[in-house]
PDB file of N, CA and C in Angstrom:
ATOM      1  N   UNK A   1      26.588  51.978 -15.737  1.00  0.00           N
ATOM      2  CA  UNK A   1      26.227  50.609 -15.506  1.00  0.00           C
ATOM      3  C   UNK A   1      27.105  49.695 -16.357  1.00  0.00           C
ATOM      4  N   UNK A   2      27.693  48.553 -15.361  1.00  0.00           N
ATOM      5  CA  UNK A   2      28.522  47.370 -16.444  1.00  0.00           C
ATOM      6  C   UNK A   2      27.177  46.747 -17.662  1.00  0.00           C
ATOM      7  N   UNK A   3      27.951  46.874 -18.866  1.00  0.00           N
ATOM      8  CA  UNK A   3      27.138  46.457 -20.016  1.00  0.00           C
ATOM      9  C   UNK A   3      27.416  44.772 -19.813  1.00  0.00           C
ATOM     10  N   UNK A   4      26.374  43.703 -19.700  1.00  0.00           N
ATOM     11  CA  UNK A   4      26.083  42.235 -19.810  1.00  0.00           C
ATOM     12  C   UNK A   4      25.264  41.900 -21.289  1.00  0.00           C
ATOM     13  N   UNK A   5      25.888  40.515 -21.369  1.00  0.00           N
ATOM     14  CA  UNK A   5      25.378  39.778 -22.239  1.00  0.00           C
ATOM     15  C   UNK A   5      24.676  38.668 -21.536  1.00  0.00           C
ATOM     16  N   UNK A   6      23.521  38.454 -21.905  1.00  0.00           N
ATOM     17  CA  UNK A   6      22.578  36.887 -20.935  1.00  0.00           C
ATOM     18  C   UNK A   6      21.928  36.812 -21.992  1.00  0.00           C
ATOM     19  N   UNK A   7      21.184  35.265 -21.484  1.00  0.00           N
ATOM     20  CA  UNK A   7      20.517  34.707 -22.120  1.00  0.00           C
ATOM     21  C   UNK A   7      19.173  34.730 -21.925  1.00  0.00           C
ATOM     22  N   UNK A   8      18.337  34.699 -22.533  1.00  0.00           N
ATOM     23  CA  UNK A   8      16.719  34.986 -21.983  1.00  0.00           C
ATOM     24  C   UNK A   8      15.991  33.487 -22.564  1.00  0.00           C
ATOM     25  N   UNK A   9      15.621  32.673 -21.691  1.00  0.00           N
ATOM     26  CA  UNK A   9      14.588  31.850 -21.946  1.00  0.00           C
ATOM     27  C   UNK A   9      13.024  32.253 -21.507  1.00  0.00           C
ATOM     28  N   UNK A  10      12.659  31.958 -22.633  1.00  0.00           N
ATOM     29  CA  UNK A  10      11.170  32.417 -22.385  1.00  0.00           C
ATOM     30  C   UNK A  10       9.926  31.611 -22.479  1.00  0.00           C
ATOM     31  N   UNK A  11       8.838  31.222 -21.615  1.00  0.00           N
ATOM     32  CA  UNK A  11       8.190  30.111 -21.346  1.00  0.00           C
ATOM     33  C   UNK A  11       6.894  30.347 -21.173  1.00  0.00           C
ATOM     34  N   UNK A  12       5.905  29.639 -21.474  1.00  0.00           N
ATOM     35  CA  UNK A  12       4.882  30.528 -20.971  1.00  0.00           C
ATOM     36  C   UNK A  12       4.002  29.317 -20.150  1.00  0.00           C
ATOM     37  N   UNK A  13       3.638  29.691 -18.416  1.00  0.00           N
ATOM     38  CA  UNK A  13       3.103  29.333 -17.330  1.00  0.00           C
ATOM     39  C   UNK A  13       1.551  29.904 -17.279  1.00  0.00           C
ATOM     40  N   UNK A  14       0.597  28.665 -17.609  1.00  0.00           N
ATOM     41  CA  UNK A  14      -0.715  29.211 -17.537  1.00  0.00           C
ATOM     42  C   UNK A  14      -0.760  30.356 -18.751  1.00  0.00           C
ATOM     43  N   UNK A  15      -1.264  31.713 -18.628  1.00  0.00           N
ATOM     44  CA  UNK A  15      -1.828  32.484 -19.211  1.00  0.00           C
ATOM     45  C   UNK A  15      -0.601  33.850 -19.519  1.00  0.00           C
ATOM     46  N   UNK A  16       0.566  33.505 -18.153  1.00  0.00           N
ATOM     47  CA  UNK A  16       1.812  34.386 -18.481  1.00  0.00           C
ATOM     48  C   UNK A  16       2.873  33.741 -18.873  1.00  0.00           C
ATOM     49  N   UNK A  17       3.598  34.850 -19.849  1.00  0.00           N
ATOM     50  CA  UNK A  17       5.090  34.032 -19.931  1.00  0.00           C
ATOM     51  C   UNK A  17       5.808  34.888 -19.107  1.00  0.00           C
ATOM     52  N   UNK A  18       6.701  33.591 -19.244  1.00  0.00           N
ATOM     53  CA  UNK A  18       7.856  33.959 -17.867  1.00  0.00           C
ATOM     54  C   UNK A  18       9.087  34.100 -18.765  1.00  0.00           C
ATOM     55  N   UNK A  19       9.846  35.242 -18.445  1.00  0.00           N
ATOM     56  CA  UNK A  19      11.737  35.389 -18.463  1.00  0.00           C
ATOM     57  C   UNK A  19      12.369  35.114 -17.568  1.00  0.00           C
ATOM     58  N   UNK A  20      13.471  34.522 -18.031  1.00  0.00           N
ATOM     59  CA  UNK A  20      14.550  33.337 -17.060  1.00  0.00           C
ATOM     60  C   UNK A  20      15.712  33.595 -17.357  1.00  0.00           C
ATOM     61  N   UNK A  21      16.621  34.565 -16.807  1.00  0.00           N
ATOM     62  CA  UNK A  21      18.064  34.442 -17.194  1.00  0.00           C
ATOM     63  C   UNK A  21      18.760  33.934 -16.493  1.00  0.00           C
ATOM     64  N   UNK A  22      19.653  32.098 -16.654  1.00  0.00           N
ATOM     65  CA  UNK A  22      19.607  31.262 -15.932  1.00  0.00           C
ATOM     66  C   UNK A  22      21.122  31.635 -15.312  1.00  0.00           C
ATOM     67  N   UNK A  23      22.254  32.641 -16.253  1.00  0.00           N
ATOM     68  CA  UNK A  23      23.147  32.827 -15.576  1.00  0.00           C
ATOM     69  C   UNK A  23      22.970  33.451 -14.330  1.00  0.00           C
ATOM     70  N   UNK A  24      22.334  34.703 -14.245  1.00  0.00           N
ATOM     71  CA  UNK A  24      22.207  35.026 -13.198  1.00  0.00           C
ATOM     72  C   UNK A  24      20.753  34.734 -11.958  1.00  0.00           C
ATOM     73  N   UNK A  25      20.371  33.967 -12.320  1.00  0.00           N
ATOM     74  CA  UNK A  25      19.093  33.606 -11.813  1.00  0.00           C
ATOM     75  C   UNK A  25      17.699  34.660 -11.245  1.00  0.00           C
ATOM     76  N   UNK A  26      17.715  35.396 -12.311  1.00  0.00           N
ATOM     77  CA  UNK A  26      16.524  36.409 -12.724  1.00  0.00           C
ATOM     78  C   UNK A  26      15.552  36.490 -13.191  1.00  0.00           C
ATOM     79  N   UNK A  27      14.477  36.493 -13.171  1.00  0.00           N
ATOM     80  CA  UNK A  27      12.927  35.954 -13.681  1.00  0.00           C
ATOM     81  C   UNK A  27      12.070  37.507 -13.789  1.00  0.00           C
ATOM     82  N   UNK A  28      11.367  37.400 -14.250  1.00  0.00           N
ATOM     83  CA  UNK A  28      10.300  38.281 -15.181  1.00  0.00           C
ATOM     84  C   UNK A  28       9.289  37.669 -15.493  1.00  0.00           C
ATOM     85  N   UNK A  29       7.778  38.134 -15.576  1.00  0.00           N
ATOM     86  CA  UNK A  29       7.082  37.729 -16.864  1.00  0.00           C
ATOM     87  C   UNK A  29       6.338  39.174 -17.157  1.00  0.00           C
ATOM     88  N   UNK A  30       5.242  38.528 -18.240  1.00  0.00           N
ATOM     89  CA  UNK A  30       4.876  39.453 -18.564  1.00  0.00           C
ATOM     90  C   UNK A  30       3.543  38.971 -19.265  1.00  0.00           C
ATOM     91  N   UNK A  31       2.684  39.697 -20.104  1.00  0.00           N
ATOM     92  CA  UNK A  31       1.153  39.046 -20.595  1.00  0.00           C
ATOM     93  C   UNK A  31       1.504  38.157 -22.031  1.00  0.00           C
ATOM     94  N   UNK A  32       2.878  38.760 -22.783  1.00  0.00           N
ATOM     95  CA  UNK A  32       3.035  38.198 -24.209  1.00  0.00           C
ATOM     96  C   UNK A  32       4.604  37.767 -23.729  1.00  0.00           C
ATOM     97  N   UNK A  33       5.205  37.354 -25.092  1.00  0.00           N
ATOM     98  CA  UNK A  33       6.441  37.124 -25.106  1.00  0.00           C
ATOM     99  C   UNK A  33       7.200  38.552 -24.953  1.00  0.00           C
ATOM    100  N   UNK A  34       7.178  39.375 -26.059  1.00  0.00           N
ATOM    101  CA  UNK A  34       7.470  40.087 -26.212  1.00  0.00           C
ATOM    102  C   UNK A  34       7.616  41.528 -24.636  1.00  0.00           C
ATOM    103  N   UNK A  35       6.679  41.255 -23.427  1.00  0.00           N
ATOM    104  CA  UNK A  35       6.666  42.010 -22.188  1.00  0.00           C
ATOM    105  C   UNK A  35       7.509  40.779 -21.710  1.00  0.00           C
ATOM    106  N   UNK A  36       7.367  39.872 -21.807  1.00  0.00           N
ATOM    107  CA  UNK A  36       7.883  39.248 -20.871  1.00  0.00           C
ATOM    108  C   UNK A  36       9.868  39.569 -21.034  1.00  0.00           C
ATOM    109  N   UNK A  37       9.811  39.744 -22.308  1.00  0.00           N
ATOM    110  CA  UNK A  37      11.745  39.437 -22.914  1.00  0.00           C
ATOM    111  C   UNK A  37      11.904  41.401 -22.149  1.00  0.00           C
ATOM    112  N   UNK A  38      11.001  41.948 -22.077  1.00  0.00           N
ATOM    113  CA  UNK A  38      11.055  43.416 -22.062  1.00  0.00           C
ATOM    114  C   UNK A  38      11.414  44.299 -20.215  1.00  0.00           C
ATOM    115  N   UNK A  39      10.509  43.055 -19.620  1.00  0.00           N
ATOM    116  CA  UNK A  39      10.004  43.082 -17.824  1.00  0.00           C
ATOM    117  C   UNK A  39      11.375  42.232 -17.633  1.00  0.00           C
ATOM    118  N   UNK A  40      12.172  41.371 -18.277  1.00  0.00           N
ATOM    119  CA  UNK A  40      13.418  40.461 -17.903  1.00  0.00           C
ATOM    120  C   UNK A  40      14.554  41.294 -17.953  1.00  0.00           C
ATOM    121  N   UNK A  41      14.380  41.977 -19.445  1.00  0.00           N
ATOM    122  CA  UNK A  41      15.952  43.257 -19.572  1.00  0.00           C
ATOM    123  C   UNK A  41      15.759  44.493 -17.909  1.00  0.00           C
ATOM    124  N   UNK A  42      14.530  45.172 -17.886  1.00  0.00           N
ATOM    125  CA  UNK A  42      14.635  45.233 -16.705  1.00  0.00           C
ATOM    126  C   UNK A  42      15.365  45.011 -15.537  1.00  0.00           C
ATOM    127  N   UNK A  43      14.850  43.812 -14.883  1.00  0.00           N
ATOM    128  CA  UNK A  43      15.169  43.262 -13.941  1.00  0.00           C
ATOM    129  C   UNK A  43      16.385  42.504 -13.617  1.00  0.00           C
ATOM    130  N   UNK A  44      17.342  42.291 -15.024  1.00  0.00           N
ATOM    131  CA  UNK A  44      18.543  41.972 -14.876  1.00  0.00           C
ATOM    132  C   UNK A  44      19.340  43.565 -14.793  1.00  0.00           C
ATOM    133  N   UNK A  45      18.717  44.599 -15.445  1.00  0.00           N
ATOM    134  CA  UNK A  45      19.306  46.080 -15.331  1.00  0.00           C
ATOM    135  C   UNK A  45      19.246  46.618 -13.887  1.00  0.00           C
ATOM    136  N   UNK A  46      18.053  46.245 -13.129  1.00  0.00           N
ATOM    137  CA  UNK A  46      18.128  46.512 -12.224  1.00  0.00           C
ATOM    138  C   UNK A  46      18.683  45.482 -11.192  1.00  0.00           C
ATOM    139  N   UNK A  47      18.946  44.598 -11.233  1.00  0.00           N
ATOM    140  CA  UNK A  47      20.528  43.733 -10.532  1.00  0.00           C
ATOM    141  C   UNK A  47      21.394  43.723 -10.625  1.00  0.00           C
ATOM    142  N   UNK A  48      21.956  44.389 -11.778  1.00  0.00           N
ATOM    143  CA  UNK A  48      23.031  44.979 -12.383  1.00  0.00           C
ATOM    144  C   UNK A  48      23.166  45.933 -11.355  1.00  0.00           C
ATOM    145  N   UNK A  49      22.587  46.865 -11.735  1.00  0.00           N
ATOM    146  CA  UNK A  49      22.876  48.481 -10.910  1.00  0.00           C
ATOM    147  C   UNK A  49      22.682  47.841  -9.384  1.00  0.00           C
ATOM    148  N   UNK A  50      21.767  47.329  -9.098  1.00  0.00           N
ATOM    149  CA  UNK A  50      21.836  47.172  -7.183  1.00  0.00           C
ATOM    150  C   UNK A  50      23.362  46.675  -6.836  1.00  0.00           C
ATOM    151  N   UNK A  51      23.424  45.550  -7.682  1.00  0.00           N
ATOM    152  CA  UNK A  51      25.177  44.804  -7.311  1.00  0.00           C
ATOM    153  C   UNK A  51      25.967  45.325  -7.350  1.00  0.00           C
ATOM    154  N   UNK A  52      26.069  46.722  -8.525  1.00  0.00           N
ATOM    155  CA  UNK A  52      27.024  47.738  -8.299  1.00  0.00           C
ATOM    156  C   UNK A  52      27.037  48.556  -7.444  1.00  0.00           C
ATOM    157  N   UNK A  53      26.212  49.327  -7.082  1.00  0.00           N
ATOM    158  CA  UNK A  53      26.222  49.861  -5.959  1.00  0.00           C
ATOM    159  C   UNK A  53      26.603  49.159  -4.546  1.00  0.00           C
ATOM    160  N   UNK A  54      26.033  48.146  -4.047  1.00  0.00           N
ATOM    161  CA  UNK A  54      26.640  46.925  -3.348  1.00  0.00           C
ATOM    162  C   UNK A  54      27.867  47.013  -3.138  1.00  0.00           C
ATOM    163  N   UNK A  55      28.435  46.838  -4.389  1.00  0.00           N
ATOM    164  CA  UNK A  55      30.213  46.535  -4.753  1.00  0.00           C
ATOM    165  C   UNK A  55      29.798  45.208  -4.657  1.00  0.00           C
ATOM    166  N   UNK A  56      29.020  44.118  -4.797  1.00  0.00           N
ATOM    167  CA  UNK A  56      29.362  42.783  -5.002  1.00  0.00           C
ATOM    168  C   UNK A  56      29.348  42.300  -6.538  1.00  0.00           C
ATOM    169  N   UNK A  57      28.759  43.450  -7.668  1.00  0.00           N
ATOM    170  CA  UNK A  57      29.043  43.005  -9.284  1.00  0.00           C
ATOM    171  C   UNK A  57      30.162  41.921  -9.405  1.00  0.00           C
ATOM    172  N   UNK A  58      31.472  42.517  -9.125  1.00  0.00           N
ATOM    173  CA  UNK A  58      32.215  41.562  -9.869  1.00  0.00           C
ATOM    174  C   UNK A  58      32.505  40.442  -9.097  1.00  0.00           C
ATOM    175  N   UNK A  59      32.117  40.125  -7.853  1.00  0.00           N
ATOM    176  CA  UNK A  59      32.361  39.168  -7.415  1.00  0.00           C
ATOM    177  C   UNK A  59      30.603  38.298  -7.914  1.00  0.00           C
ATOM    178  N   UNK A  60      29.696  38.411  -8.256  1.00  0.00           N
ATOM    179  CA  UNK A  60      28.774  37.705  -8.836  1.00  0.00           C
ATOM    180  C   UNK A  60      28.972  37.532 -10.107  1.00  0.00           C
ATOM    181  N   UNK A  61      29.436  38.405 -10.926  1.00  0.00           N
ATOM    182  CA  UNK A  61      30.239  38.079 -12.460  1.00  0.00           C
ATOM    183  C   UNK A  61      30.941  37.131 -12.572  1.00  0.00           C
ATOM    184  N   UNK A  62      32.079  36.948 -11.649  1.00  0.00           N
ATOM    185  CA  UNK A  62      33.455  36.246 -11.611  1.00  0.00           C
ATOM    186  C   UNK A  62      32.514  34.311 -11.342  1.00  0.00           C
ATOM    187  N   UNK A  63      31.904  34.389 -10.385  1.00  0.00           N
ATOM    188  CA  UNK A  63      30.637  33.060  -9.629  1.00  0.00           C
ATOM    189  C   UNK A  63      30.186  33.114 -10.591  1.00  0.00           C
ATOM    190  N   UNK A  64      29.628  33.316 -11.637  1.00  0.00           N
ATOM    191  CA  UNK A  64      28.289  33.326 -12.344  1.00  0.00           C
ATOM    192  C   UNK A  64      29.045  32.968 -13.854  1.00  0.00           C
ATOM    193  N   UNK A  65      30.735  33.017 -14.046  1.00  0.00           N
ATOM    194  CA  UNK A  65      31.585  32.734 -15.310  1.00  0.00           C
ATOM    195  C   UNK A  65      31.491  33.585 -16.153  1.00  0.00           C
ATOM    196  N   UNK A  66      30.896  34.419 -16.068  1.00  0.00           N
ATOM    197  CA  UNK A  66      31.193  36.160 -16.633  1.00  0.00           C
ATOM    198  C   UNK A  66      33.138  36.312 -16.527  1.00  0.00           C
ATOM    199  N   UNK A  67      33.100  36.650 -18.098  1.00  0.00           N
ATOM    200  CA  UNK A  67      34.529  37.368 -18.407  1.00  0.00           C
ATOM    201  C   UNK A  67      34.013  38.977 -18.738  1.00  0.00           C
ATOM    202  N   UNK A  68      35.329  39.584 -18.575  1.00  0.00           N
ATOM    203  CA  UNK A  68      35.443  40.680 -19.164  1.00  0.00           C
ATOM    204  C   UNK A  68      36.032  40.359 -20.656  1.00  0.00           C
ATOM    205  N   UNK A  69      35.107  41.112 -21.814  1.00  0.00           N
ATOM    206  CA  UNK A  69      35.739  41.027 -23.285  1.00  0.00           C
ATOM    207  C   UNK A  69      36.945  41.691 -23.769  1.00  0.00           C
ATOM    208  N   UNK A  70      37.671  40.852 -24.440  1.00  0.00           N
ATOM    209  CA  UNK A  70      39.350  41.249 -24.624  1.00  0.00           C
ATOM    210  C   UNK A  70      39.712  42.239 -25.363  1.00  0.00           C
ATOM    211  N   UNK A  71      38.051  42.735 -25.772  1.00  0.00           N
ATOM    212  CA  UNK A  71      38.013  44.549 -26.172  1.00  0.00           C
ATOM    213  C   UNK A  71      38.910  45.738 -25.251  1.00  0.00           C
ATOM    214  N   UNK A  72      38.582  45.177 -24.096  1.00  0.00           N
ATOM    215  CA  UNK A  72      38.544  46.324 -23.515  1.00  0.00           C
ATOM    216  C   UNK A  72      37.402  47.571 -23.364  1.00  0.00           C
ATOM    217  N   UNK A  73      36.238  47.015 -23.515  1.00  0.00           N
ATOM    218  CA  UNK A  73      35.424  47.701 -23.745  1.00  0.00           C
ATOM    219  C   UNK A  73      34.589  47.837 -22.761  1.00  0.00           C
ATOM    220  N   UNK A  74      34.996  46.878 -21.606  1.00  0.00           N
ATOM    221  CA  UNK A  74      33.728  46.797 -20.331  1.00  0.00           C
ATOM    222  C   UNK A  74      32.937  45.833 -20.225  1.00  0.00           C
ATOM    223  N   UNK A  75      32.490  44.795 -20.966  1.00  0.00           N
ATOM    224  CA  UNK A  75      31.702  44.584 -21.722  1.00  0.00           C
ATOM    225  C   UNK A  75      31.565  43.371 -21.168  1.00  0.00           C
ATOM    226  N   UNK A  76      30.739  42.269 -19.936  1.00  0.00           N
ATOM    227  CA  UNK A  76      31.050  40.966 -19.838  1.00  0.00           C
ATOM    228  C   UNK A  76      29.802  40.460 -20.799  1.00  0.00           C
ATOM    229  N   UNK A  77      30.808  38.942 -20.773  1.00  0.00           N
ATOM    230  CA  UNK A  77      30.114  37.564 -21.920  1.00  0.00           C
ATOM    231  C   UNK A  77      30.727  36.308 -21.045  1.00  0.00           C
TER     232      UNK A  77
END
């Protein structure tokens, strides 16, 4: 799986909080903060892997302003 860096905003709606990773437009919640930041890594892991399989990853990376790091390591930011 391509290794990502995102951002997690975390909010809480009524009685759940919600995860929001606004680069890629991915949502989660969960009962605390802490499920919610947990149900978000998830669900960006698993859009990760679907897009790869797809073959559309790097063309949603590239849209979304995802670089590859000048490591060489794989690694988008």
């Amino acid at each position: 799986m391509t290794p990502i860096e995102f951002d997690a905003i975390i909010f809480q709606e009524g009685k759940a909080y919600v995860g929001h990773c606004p680069e890629l437009d991915v949502s989660s919640c969960g009962k605390d903060v802490g499920e919610a930041r947990r149900n978000l890594k998830t669900a960006v892991r698993l859009f990760v892997e679907e897009a790869e399989k797809l073959g559309t990853l790097e063309g949603i990376l590239k849209e979304t302003g995802y670089q590859q790091d000048s490591e060489g390591s794989g690694n988008y930011r």
